[in-house]
C-alpha atoms as a PDB file:
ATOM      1  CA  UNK A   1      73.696 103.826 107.588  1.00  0.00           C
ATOM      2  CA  UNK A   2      73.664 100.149 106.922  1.00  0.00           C
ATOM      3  CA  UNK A   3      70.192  99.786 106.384  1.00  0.00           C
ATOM      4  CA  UNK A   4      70.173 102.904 103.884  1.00  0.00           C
ATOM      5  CA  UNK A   5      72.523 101.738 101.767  1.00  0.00           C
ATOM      6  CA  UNK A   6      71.319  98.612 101.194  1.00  0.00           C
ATOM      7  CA  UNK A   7      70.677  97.895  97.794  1.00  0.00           C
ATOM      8  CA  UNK A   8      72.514 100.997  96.351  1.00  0.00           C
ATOM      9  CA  UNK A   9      75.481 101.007  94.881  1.00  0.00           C
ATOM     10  CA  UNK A  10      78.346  98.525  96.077  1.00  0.00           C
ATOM     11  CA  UNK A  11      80.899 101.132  95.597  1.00  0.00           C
ATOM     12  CA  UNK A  12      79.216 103.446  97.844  1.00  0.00           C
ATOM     13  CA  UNK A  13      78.480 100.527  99.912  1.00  0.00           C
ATOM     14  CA  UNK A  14      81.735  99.052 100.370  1.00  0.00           C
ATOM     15  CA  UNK A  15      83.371 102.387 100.608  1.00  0.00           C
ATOM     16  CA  UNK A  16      81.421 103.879 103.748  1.00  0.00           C
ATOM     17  CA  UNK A  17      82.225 100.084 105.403  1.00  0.00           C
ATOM     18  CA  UNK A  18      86.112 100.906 105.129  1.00  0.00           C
ATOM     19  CA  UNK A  19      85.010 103.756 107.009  1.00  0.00           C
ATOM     20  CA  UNK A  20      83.444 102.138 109.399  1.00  0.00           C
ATOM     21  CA  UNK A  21      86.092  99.419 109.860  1.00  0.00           C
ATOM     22  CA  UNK A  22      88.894 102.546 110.301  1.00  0.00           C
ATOM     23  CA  UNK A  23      86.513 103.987 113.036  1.00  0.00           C
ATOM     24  CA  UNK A  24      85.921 100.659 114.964  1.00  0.00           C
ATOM     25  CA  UNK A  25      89.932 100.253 114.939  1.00  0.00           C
ATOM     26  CA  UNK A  26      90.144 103.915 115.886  1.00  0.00           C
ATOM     27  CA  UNK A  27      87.844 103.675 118.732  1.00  0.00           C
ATOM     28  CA  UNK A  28      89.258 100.055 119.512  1.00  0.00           C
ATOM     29  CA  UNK A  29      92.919 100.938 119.779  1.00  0.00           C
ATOM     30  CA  UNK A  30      91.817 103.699 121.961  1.00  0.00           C
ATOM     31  CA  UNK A  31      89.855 101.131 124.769  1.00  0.00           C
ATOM     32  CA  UNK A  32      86.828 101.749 123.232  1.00  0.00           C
ATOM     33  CA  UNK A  33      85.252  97.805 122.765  1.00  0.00           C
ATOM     34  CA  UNK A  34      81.537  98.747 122.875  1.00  0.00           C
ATOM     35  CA  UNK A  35      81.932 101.408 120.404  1.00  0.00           C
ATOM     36  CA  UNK A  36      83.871  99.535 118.108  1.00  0.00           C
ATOM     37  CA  UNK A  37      81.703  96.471 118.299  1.00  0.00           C
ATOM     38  CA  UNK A  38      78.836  98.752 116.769  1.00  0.00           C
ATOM     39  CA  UNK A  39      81.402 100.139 113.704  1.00  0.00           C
ATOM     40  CA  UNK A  40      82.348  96.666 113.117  1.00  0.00           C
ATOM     41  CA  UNK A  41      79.055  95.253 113.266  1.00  0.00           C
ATOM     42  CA  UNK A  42      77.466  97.710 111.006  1.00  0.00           C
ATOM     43  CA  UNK A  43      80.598  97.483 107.992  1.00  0.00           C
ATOM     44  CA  UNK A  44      80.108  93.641 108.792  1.00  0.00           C
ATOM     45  CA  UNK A  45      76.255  93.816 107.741  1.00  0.00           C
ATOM     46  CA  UNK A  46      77.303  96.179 104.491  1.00  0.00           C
ATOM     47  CA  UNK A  47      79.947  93.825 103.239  1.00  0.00           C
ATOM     48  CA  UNK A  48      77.060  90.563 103.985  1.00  0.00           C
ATOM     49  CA  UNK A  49      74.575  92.184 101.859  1.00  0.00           C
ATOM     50  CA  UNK A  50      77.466  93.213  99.066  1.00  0.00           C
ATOM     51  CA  UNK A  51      78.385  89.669  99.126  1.00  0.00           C
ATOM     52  CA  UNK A  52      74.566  88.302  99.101  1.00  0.00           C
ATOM     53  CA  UNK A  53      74.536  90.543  95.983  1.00  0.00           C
ATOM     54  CA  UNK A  54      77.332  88.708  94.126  1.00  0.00           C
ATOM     55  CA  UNK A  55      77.906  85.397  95.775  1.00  0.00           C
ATOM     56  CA  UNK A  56      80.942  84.310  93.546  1.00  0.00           C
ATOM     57  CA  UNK A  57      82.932  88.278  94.041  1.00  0.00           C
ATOM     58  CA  UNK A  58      86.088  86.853  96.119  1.00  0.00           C
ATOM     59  CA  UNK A  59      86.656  90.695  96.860  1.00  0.00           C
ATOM     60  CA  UNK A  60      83.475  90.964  98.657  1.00  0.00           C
ATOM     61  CA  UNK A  61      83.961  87.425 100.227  1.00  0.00           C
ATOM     62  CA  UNK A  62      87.247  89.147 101.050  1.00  0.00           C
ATOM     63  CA  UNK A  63      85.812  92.100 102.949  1.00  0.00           C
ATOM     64  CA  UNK A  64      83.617  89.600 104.427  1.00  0.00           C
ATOM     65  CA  UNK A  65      86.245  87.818 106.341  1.00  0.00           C
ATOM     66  CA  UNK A  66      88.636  91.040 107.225  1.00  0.00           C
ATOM     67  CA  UNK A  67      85.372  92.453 108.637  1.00  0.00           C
ATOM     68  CA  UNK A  68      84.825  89.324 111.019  1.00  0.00           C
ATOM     69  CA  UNK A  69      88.183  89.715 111.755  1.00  0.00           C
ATOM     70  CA  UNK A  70      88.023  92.817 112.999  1.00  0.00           C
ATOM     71  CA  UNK A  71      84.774  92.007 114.724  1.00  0.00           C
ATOM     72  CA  UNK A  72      86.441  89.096 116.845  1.00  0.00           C
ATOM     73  CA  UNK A  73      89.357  91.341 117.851  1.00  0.00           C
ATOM     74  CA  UNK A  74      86.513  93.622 119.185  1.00  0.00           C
ATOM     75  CA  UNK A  75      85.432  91.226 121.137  1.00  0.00           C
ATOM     76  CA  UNK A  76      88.247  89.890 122.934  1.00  0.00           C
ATOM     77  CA  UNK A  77      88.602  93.582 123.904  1.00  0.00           C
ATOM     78  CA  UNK A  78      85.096  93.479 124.831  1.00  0.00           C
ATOM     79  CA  UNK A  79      85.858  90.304 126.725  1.00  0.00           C
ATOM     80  CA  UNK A  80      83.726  87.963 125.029  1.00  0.00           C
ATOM     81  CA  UNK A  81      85.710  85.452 124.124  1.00  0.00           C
ATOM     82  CA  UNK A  82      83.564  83.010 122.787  1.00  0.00           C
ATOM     83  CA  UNK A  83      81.940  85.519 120.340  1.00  0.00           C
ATOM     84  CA  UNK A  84      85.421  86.381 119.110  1.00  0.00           C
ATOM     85  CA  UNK A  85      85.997  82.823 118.967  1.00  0.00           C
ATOM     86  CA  UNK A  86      82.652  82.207 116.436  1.00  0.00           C
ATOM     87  CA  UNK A  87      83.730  85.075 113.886  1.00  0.00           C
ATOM     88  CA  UNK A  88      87.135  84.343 113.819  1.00  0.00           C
ATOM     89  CA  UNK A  89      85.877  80.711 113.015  1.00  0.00           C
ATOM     90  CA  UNK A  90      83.786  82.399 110.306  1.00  0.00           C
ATOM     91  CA  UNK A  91      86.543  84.473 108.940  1.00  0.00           C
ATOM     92  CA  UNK A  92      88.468  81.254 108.749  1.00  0.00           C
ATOM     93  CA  UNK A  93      85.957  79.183 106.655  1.00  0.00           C
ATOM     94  CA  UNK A  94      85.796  82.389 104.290  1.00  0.00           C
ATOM     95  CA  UNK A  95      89.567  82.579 104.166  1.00  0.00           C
ATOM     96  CA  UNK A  96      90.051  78.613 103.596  1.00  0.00           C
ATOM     97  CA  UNK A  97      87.263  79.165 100.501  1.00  0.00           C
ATOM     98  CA  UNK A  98      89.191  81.693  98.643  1.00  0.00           C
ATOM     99  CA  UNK A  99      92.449  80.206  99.132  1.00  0.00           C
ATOM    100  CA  UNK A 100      90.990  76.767  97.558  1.00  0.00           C
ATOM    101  CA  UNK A 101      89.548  78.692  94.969  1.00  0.00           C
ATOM    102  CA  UNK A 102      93.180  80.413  93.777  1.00  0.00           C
ATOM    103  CA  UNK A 103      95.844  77.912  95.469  1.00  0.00           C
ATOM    104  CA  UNK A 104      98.417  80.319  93.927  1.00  0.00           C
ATOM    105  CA  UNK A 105      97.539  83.636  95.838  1.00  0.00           C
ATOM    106  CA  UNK A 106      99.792  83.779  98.597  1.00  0.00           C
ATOM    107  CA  UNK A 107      98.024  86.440 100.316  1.00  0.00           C
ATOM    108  CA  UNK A 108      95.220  84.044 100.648  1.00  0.00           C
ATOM    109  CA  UNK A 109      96.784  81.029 101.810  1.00  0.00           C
ATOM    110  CA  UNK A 110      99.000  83.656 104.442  1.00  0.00           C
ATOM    111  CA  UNK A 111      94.708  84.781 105.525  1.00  0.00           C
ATOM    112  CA  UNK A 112      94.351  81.455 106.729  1.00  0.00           C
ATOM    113  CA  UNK A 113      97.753  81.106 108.293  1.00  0.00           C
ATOM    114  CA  UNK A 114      97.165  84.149 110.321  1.00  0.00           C
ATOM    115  CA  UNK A 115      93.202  83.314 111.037  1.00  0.00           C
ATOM    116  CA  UNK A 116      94.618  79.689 112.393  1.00  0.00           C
ATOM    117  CA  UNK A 117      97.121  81.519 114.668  1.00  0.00           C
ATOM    118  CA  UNK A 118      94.079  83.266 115.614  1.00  0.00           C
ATOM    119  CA  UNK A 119      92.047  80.295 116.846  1.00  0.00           C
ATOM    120  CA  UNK A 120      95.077  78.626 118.390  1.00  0.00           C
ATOM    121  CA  UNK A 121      95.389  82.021 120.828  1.00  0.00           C
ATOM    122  CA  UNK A 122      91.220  81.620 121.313  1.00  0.00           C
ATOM    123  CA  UNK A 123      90.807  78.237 121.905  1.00  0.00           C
ATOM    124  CA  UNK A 124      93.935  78.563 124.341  1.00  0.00           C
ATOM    125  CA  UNK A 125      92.367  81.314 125.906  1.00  0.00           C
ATOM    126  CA  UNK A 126      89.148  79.556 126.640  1.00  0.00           C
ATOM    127  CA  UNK A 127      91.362  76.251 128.229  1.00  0.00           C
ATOM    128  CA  UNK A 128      90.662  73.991 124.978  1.00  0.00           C
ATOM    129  CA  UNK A 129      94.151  73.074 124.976  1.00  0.00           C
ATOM    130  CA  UNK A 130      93.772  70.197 122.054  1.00  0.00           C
ATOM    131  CA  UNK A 131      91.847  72.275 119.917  1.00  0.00           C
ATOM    132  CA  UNK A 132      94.644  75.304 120.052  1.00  0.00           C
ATOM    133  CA  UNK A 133      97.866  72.820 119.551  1.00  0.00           C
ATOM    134  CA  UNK A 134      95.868  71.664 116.579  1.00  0.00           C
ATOM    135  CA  UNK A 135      95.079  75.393 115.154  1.00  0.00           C
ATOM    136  CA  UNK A 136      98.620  76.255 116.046  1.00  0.00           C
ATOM    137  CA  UNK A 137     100.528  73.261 114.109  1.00  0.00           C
ATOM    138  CA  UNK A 138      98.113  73.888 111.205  1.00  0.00           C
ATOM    139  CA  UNK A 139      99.442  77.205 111.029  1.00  0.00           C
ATOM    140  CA  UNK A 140     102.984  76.848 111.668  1.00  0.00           C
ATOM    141  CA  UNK A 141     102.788  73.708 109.096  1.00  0.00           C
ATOM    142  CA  UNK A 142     101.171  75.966 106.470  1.00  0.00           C
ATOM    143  CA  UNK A 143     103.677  78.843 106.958  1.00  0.00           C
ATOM    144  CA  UNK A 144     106.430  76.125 106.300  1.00  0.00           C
ATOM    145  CA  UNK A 145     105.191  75.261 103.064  1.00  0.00           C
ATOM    146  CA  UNK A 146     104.357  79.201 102.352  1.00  0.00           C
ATOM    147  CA  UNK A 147     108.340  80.213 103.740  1.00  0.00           C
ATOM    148  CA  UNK A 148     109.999  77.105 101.043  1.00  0.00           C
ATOM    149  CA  UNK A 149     108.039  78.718  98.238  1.00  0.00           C
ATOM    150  CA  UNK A 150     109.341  81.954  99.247  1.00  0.00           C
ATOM    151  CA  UNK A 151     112.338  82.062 101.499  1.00  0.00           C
ATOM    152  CA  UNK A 152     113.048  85.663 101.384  1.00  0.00           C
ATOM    153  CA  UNK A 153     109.212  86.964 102.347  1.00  0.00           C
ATOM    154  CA  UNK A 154     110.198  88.485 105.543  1.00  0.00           C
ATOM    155  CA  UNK A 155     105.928  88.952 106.396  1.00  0.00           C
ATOM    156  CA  UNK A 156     105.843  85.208 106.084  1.00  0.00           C
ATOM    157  CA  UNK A 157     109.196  84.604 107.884  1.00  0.00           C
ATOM    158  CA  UNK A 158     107.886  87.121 110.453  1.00  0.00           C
ATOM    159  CA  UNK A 159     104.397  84.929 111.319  1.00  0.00           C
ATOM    160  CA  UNK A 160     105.785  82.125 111.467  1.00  0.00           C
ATOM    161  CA  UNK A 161     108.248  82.778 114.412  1.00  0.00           C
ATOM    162  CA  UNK A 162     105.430  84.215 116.084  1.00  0.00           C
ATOM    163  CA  UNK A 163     102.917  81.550 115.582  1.00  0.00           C
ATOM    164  CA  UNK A 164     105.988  78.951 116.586  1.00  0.00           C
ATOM    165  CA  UNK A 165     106.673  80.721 119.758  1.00  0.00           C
ATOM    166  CA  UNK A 166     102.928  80.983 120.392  1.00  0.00           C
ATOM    167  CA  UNK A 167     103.020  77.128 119.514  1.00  0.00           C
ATOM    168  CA  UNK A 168     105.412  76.710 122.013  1.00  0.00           C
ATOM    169  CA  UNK A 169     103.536  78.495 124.737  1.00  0.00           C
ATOM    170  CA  UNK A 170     100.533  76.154 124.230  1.00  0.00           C
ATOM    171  CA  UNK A 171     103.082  72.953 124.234  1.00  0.00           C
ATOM    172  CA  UNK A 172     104.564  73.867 127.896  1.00  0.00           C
ATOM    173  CA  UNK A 173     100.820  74.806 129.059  1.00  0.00           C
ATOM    174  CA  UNK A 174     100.170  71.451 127.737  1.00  0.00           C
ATOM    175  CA  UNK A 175     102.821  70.115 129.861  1.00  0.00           C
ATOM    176  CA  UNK A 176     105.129  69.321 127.255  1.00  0.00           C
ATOM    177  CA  UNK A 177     107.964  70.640 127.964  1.00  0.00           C
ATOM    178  CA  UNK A 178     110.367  68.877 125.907  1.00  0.00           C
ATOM    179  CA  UNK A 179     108.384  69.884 122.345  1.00  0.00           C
ATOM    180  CA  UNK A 180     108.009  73.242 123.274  1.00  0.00           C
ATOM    181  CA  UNK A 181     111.652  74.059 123.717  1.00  0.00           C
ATOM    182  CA  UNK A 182     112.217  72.212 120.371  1.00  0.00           C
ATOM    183  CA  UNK A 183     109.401  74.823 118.931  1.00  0.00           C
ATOM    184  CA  UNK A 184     110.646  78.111 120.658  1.00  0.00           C
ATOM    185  CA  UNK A 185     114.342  76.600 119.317  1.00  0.00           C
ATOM    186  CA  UNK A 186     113.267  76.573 116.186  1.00  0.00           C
ATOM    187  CA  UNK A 187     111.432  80.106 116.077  1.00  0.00           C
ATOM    188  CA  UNK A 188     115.310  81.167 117.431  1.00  0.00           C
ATOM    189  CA  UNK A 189     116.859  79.724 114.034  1.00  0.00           C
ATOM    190  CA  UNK A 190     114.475  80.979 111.785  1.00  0.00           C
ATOM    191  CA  UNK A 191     114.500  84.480 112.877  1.00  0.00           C
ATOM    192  CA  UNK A 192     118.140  84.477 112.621  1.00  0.00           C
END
């Protein structure tokens, strides 16, 4: 289906790779992997060649980075840990790009808080311990700033004690103890 509509038109395009996406989640969240991988895959390609088509759409870069999103998710499922680990880097890159390019779109900048949370859990997965405390302070630092520019954003609010107690898990894998009961205190206050 990919291949066909290559070329055509993007709204056509763009719409049968949200219908894709819904089917790899379908078959995903009903322990599916290998299926889903191919859904994801193929809405992956259609939103690539949207994007190839118009370079400087952020909607399309957008799609781009939800659909590698979806993709690594996939793969965890799927086991592959290191190929979740590459997309959700990619996803990341696209996310960082369209944040810098509109510094005042909080859904952006919250993108990149949630792919960093992402790559914290990955690297942490894989044993790469420094890289994940880095991912997961980037995060947790961002969400700060994003929480003080909107304290009553529950979705923000919400992240962030997730990606501190996450945080925290990494600390005491770490072996340090002492900063992650500091960190899992502090998820405590803030999601009184």
């Amino acid at each position: 289906a990919a291949r066909a509509l290559q070329g055509r038109e993007p709204g056509a395009a763009r719409l049968v790779s949200v219908a894709l996406n819904k089917l790899g989640a379908l078959q995903l969240a009903g322990g599916e992997p290998a299926a889903a991988l191919g859904h994801f895959r193929e809405a992956l390609e259609l939103r690539r060649g949207l994007l190839a088509a118009d370079p400087h759409d952020a909607d399309a870069r957008r799609d781009v980075a939800v659909s590698l999103s979806r993709l690594s998710e996939a793969l965890v499922a799927a086991g592959d840990l290191a190929g979740a680990l590459e997309a959700a880097r990619e996803a990341w890159a696209m996310d960082q790009r369209l944040a810098a390019a509109d510094p005042a779109n909080v859904d952006a900048r919250l993108d990149v808080a949630y792919d960093l949370g992402t790559l914290a859990d990955l690297e942490g997965r894989l044993g790469r311990l420094p890289a994940a405390l880095e991912h997961g302070r980037a995060g947790v630092a961002l969400l700060d700033r994003l929480v003080r520019g909107q304290p009553d954003n529950t979705e923000i609010a919400l992240l962030r004690a997730q990606q501190l107690l996450a945080l925290g898990g990494l600390q005491a894998r770490a072996g340090d103890l002492q900063a992650a009961g500091a960190t899992w205190r502090a998820a405590e206050r803030r999601a009184e």
